[in-house]
Each structure stands twice: as C-alpha cells, then as structure tokens.
N, C-alpha and C. Protein backbone atom coordinates (compact mmCIF):
# COMPACT_ATOMS: atom_id res chain seq x y z
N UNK A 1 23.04 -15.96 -4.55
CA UNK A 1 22.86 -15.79 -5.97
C UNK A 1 22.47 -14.33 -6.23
N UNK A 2 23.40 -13.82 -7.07
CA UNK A 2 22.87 -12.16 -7.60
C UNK A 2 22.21 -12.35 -8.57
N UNK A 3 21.07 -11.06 -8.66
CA UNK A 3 20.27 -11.16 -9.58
C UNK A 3 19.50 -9.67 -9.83
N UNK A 4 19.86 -9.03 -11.66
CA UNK A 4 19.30 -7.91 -11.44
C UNK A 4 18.01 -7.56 -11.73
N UNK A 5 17.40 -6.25 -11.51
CA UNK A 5 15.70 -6.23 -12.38
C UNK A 5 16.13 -5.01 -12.50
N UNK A 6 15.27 -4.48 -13.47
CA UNK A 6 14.95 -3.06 -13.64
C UNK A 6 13.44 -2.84 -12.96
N UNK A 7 13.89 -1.66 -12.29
CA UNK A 7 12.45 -1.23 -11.16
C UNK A 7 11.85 0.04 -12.15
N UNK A 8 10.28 -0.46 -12.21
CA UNK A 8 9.90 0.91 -13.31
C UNK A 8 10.09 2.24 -12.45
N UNK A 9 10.05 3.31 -12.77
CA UNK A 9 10.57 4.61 -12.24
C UNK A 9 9.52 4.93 -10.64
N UNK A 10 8.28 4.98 -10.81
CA UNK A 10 7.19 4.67 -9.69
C UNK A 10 7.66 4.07 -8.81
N UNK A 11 8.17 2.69 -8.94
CA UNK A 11 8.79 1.77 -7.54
C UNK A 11 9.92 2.56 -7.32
N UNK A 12 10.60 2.72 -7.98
CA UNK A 12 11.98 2.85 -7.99
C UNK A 12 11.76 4.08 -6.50
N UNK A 13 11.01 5.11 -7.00
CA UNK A 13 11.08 5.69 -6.11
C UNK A 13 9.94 6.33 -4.63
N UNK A 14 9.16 5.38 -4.85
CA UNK A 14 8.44 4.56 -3.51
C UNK A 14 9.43 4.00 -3.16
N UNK A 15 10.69 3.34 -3.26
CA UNK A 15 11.88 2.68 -2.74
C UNK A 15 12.30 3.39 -1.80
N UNK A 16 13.15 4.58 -2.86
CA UNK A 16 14.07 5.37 -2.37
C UNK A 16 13.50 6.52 -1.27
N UNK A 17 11.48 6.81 -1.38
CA UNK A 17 11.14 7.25 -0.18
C UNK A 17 11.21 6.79 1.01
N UNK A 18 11.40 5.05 1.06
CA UNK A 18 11.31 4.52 2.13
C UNK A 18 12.73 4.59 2.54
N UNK A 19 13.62 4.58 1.98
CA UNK A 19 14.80 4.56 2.25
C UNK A 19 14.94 6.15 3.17
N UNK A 20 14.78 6.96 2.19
CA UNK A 20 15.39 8.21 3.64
C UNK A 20 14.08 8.35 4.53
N UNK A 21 13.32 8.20 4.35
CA UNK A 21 12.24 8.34 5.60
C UNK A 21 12.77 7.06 7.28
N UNK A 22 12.72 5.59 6.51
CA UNK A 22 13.33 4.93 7.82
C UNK A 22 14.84 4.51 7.95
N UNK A 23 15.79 4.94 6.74
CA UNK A 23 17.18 4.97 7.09
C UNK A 23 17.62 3.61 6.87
N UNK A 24 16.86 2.72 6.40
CA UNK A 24 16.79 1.37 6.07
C UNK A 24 17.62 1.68 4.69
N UNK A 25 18.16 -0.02 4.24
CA UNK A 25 18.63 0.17 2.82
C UNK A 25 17.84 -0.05 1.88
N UNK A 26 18.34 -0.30 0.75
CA UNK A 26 17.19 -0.46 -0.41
C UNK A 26 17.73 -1.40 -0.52
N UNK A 27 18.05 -2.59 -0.16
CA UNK A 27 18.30 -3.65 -0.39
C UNK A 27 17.69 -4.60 1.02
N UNK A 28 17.44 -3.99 1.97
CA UNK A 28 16.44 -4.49 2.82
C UNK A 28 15.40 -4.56 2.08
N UNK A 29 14.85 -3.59 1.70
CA UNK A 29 12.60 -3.31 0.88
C UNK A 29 12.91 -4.07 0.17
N UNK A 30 13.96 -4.37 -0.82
CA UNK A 30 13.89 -4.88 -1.94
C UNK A 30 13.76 -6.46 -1.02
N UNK A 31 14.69 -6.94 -0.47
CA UNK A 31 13.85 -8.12 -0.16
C UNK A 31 12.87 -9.11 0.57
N UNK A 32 12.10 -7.39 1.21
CA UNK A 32 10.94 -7.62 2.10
C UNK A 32 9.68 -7.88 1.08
N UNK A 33 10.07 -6.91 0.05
CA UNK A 33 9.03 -6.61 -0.96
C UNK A 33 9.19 -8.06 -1.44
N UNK A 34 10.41 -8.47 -2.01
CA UNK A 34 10.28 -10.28 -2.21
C UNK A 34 9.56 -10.94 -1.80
N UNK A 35 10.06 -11.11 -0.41
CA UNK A 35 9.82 -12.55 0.52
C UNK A 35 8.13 -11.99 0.56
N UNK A 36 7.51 -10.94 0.71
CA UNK A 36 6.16 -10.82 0.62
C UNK A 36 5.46 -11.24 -0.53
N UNK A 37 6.31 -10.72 -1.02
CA UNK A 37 5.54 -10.89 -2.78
C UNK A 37 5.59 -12.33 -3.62
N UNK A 38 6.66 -13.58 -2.74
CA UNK A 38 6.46 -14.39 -3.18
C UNK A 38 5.43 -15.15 -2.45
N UNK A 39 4.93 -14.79 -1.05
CA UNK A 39 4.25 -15.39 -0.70
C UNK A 39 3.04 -15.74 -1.24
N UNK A 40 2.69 -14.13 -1.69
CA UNK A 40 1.25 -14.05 -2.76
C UNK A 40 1.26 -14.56 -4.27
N UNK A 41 2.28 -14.76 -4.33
CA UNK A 41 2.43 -14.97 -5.95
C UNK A 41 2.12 -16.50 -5.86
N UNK A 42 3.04 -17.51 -4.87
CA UNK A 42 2.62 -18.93 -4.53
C UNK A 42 1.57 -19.29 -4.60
N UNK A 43 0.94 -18.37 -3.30
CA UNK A 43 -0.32 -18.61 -3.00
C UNK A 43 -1.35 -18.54 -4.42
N UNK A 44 -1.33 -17.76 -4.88
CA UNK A 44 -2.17 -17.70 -6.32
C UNK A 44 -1.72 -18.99 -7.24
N UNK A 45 -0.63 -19.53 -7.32
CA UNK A 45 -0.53 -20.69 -8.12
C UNK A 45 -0.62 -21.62 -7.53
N UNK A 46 -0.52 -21.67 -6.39
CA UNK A 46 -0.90 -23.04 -5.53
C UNK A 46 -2.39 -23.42 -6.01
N UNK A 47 -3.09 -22.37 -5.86
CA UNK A 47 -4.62 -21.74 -5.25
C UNK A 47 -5.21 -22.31 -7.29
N UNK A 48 -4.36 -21.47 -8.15
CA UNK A 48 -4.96 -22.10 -9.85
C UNK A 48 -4.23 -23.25 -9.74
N UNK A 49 -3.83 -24.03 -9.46
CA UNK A 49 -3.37 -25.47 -9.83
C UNK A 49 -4.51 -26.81 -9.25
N UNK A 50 -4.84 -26.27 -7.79
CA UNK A 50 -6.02 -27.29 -7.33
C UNK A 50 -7.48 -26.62 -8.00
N UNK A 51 -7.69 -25.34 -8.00
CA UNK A 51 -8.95 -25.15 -8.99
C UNK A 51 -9.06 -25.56 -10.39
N UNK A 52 -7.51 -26.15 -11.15
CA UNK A 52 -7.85 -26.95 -12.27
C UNK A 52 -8.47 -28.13 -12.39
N UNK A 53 -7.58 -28.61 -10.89
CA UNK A 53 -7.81 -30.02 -10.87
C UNK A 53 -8.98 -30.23 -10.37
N UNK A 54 -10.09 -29.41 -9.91
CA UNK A 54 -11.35 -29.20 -9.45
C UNK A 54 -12.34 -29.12 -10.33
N UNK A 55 -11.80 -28.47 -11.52
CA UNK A 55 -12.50 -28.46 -12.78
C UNK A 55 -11.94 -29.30 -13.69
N UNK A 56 -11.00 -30.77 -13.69
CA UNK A 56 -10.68 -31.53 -14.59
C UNK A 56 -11.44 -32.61 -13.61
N UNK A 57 -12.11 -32.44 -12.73
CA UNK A 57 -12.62 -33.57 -11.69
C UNK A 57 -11.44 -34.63 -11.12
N UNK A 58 -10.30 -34.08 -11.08
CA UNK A 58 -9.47 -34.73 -10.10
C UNK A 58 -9.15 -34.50 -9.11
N UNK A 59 -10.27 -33.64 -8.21
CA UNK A 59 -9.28 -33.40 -6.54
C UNK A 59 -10.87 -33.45 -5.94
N UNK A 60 -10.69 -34.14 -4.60
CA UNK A 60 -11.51 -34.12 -3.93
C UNK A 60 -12.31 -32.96 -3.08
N UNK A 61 -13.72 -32.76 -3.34
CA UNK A 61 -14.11 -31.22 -3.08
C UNK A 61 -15.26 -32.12 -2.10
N UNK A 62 -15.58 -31.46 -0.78
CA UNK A 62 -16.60 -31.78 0.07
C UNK A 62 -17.24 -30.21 0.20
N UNK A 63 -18.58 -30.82 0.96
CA UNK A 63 -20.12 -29.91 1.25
C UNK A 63 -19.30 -29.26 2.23
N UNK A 64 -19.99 -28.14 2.80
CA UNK A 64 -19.77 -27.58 4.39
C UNK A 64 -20.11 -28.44 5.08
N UNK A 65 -21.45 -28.98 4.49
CA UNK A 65 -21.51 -30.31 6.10
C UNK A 65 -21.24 -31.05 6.06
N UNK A 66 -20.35 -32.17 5.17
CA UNK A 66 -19.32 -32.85 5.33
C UNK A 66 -18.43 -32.76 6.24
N UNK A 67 -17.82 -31.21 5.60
CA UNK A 67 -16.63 -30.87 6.60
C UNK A 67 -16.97 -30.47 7.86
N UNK A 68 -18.33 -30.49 8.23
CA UNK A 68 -18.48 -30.26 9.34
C UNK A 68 -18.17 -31.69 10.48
C-alpha cells in the first residue's frame, strides 16, 4: 500500500543527512523511523486504554506484594 506525508523541512532534512552520510535510502529511515515509531505510539495507547479502565474501576490492579 502507497502512502504519502509531507515531512516538515527539519525532518526532511535530518533524512537526507542520513542518507549521504550512510548511503542508505530514504526510503529505508523512512520506514525504520515507522516501524519504531509505531512501536511507541502503540505502546502509549495500549498503556491510556488500561489506565482508563483503571480509573473507570474495570481492570484488575494488585499491591507489589500481591504480585510478589
């Protein structure tokens, strides 16, 4: 699936430094910078979806010494 963005001018060319410095493409960073960036982005909504349900009192929360 293609898909375009506009890169603000700053990335754009933090890109294109990485590009002639390791000879890599810009279409490699571009989807290292992805696959990284979705990891964190998940992680943060994974992460607010059970702290709702923590504060609507629907998910189970134990002590440290429970879980111990």
């Amino acid at each position: 699936m293609a898909s375009t963005i506009q890169l603000v001018p700053e990335a754009e060319k933090r890109i294109d430094s990485l590009v002639a410095r390791t000879g890599r493409s810009k279409d490699f960073f571009l989807r290292e910078i992805i696959k990284r960036g979705l990891e964190d982005v998940e992680d943060y909504y994974l992460a607010a979806e059970v702290l709702e349900r923590v504060r609507e009192d629907t998910e189970a929360v134990y002590s440290d010494a429970e879980v111990r």
